[in-house]
Structure formats: structure tokens, C-alpha cells
C-alpha atoms as a PDB file:
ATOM      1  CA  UNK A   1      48.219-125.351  29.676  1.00  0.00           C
ATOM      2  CA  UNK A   2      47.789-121.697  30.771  1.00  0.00           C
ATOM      3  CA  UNK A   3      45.185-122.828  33.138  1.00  0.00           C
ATOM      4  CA  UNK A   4      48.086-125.351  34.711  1.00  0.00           C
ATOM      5  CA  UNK A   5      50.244-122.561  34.795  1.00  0.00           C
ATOM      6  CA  UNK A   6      47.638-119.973  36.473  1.00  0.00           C
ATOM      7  CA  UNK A   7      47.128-122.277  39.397  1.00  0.00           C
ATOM      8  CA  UNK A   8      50.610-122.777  39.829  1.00  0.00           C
ATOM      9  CA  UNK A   9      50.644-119.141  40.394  1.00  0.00           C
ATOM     10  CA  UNK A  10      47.608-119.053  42.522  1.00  0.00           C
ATOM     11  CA  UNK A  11      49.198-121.730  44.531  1.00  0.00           C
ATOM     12  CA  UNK A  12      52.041-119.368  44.922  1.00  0.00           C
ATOM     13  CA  UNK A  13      50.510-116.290  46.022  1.00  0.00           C
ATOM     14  CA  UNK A  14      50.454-114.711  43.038  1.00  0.00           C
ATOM     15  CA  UNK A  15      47.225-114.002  40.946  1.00  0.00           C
ATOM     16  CA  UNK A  16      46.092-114.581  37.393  1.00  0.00           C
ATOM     17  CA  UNK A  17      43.748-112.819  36.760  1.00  0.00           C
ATOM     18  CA  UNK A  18      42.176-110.452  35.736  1.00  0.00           C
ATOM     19  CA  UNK A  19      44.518-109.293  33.010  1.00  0.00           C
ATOM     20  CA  UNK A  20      47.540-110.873  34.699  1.00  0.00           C
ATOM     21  CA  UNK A  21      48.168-114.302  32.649  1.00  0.00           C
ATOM     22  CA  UNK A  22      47.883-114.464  28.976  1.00  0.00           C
ATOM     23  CA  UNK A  23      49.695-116.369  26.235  1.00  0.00           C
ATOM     24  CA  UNK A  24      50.484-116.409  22.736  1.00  0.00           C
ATOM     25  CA  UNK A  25      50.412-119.676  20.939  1.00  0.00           C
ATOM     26  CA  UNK A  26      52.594-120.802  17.644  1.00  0.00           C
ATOM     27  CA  UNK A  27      52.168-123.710  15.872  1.00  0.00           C
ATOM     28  CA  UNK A  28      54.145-125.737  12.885  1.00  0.00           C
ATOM     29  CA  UNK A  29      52.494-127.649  10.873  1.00  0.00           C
ATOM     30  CA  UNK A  30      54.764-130.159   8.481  1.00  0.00           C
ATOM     31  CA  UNK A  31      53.894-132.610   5.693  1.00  0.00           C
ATOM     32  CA  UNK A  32      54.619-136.328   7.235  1.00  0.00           C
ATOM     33  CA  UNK A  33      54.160-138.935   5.093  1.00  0.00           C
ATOM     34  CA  UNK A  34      52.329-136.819   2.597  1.00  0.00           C
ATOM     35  CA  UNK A  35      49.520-135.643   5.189  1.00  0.00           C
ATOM     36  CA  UNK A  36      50.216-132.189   6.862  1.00  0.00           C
ATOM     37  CA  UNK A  37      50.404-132.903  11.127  1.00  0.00           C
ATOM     38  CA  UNK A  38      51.255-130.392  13.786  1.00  0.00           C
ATOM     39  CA  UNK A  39      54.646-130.899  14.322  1.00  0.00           C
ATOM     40  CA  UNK A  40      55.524-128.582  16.972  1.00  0.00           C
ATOM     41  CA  UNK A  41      53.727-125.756  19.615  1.00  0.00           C
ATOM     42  CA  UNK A  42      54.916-122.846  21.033  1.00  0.00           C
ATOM     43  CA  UNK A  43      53.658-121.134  24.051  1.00  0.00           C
ATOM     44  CA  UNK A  44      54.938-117.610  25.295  1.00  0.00           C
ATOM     45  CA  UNK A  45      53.097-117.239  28.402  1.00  0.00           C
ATOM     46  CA  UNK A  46      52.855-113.502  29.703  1.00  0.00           C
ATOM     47  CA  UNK A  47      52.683-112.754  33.623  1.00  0.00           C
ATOM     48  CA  UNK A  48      52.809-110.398  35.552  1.00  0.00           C
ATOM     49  CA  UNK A  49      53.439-110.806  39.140  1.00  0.00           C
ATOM     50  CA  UNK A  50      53.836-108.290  42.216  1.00  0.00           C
ATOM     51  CA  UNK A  51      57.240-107.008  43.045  1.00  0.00           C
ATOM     52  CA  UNK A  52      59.532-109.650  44.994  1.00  0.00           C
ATOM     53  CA  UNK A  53      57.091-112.534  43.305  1.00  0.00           C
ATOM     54  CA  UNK A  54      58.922-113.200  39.975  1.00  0.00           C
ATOM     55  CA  UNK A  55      61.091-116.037  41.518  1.00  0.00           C
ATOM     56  CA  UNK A  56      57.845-118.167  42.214  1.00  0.00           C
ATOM     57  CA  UNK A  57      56.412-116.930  38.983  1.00  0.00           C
ATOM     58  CA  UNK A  58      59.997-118.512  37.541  1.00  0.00           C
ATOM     59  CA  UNK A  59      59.568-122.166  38.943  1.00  0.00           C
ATOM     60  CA  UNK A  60      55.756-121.921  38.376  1.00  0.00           C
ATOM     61  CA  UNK A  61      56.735-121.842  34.579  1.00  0.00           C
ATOM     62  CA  UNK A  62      59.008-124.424  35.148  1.00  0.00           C
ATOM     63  CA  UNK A  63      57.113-126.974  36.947  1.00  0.00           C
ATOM     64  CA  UNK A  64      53.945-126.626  35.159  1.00  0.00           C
ATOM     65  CA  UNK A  65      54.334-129.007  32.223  1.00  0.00           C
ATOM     66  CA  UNK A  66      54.965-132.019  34.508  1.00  0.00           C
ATOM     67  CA  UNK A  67      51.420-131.260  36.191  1.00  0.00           C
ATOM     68  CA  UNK A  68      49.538-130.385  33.094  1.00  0.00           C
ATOM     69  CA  UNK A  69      47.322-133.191  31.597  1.00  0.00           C
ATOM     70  CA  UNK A  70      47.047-131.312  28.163  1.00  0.00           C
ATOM     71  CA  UNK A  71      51.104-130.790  27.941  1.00  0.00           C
ATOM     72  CA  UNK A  72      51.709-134.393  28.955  1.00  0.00           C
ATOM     73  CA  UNK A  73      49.143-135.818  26.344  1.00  0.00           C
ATOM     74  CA  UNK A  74      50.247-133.874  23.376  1.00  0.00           C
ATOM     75  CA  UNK A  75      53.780-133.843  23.823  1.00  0.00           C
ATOM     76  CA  UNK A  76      53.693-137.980  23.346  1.00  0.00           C
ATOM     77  CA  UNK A  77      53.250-136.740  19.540  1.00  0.00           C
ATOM     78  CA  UNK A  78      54.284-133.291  19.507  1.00  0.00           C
ATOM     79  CA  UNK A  79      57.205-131.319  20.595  1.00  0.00           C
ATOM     80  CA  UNK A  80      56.114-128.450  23.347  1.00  0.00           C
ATOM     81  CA  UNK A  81      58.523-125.541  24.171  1.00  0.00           C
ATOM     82  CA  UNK A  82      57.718-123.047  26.668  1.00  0.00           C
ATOM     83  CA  UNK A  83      58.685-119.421  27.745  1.00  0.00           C
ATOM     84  CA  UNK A  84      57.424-116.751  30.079  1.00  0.00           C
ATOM     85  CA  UNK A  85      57.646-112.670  29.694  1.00  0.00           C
ATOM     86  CA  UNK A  86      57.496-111.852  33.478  1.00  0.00           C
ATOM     87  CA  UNK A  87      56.606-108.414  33.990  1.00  0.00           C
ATOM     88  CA  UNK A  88      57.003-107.007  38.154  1.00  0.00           C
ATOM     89  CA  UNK A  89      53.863-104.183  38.522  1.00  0.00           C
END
């Protein structure tokens, strides 16, 4: 998913690395029908983008899931939420 999301800012002019895409990941894990399953998965994703780039850093974030073949396999089972800290250097 962070991969996705760093070519959607490579695409965009705006690079990913080094040291300028990172994320944290959270995940909740629930007993379901006695057995404990990953219910839900939370990414923060942490950019930082040149000044005057954060609006294409913003729709990156948003139109990455829809391009992401790890995001659109687990979400059939498991709820994904994302969010971005976008920092300007």
C-alpha cells in the first residue's frame, strides 16, 4: 500500500524517497466466532513533499486505494482506513 501510494507521488512529481514516505500501521484484531481475525487496519502514511506540492500529495492519498492490489484484496474481508501527515520542506 505505501508502495501504491509512493508511485502515485512519483507520478506526480513529487519523490519518495529517500526518507520522504513512511507509514505507521495499526491493526485490530477481534474474536469472531470464537477464533481471533484481523478485523480492521490502519495506515497513517507520512510525506513530505516540496513547497506548492501538497495538493498532488492530497489526491495521491486519495486515489491510491482504488489502484492498489493489496488494499483492494484485503479490504473484501477487512475494513482499511487511511490518513496522511503531509509535511511541506
Amino acid at each position: 500500500m505505501t508502495g501504491t501510494l509512493g508511485g502515485a507521488l512519483e507520478a506526480r512529481g513529487i519523490p519518495s524517497s529517500p526518507n520522504k514516505l513512511w507509514s505507521e500501521v495499526e491493526g485490530v484484531i477481534e474474536k469472531v466466532d470464537g477464533r481471533p481475525l484481523i478485523t480492521d487496519i490502519r495506515i497513517t502514511y507520512h510525506v513530505k513533499v516540496p513547497k506548492g506540492k501538497r495538493r498532488e500529495a492530497e489526491r495521491a492519498l486519495a486515489v491510491h486505494e482504488a489502484g492498489c492490489p493489496a488494499a483492494n484484496s484485503v479490504k473484501r474481508g477487512i475494513a482499511l482506513s487511511f490518513s496522511g501527515a503531509i509535511e511541506e520542506e
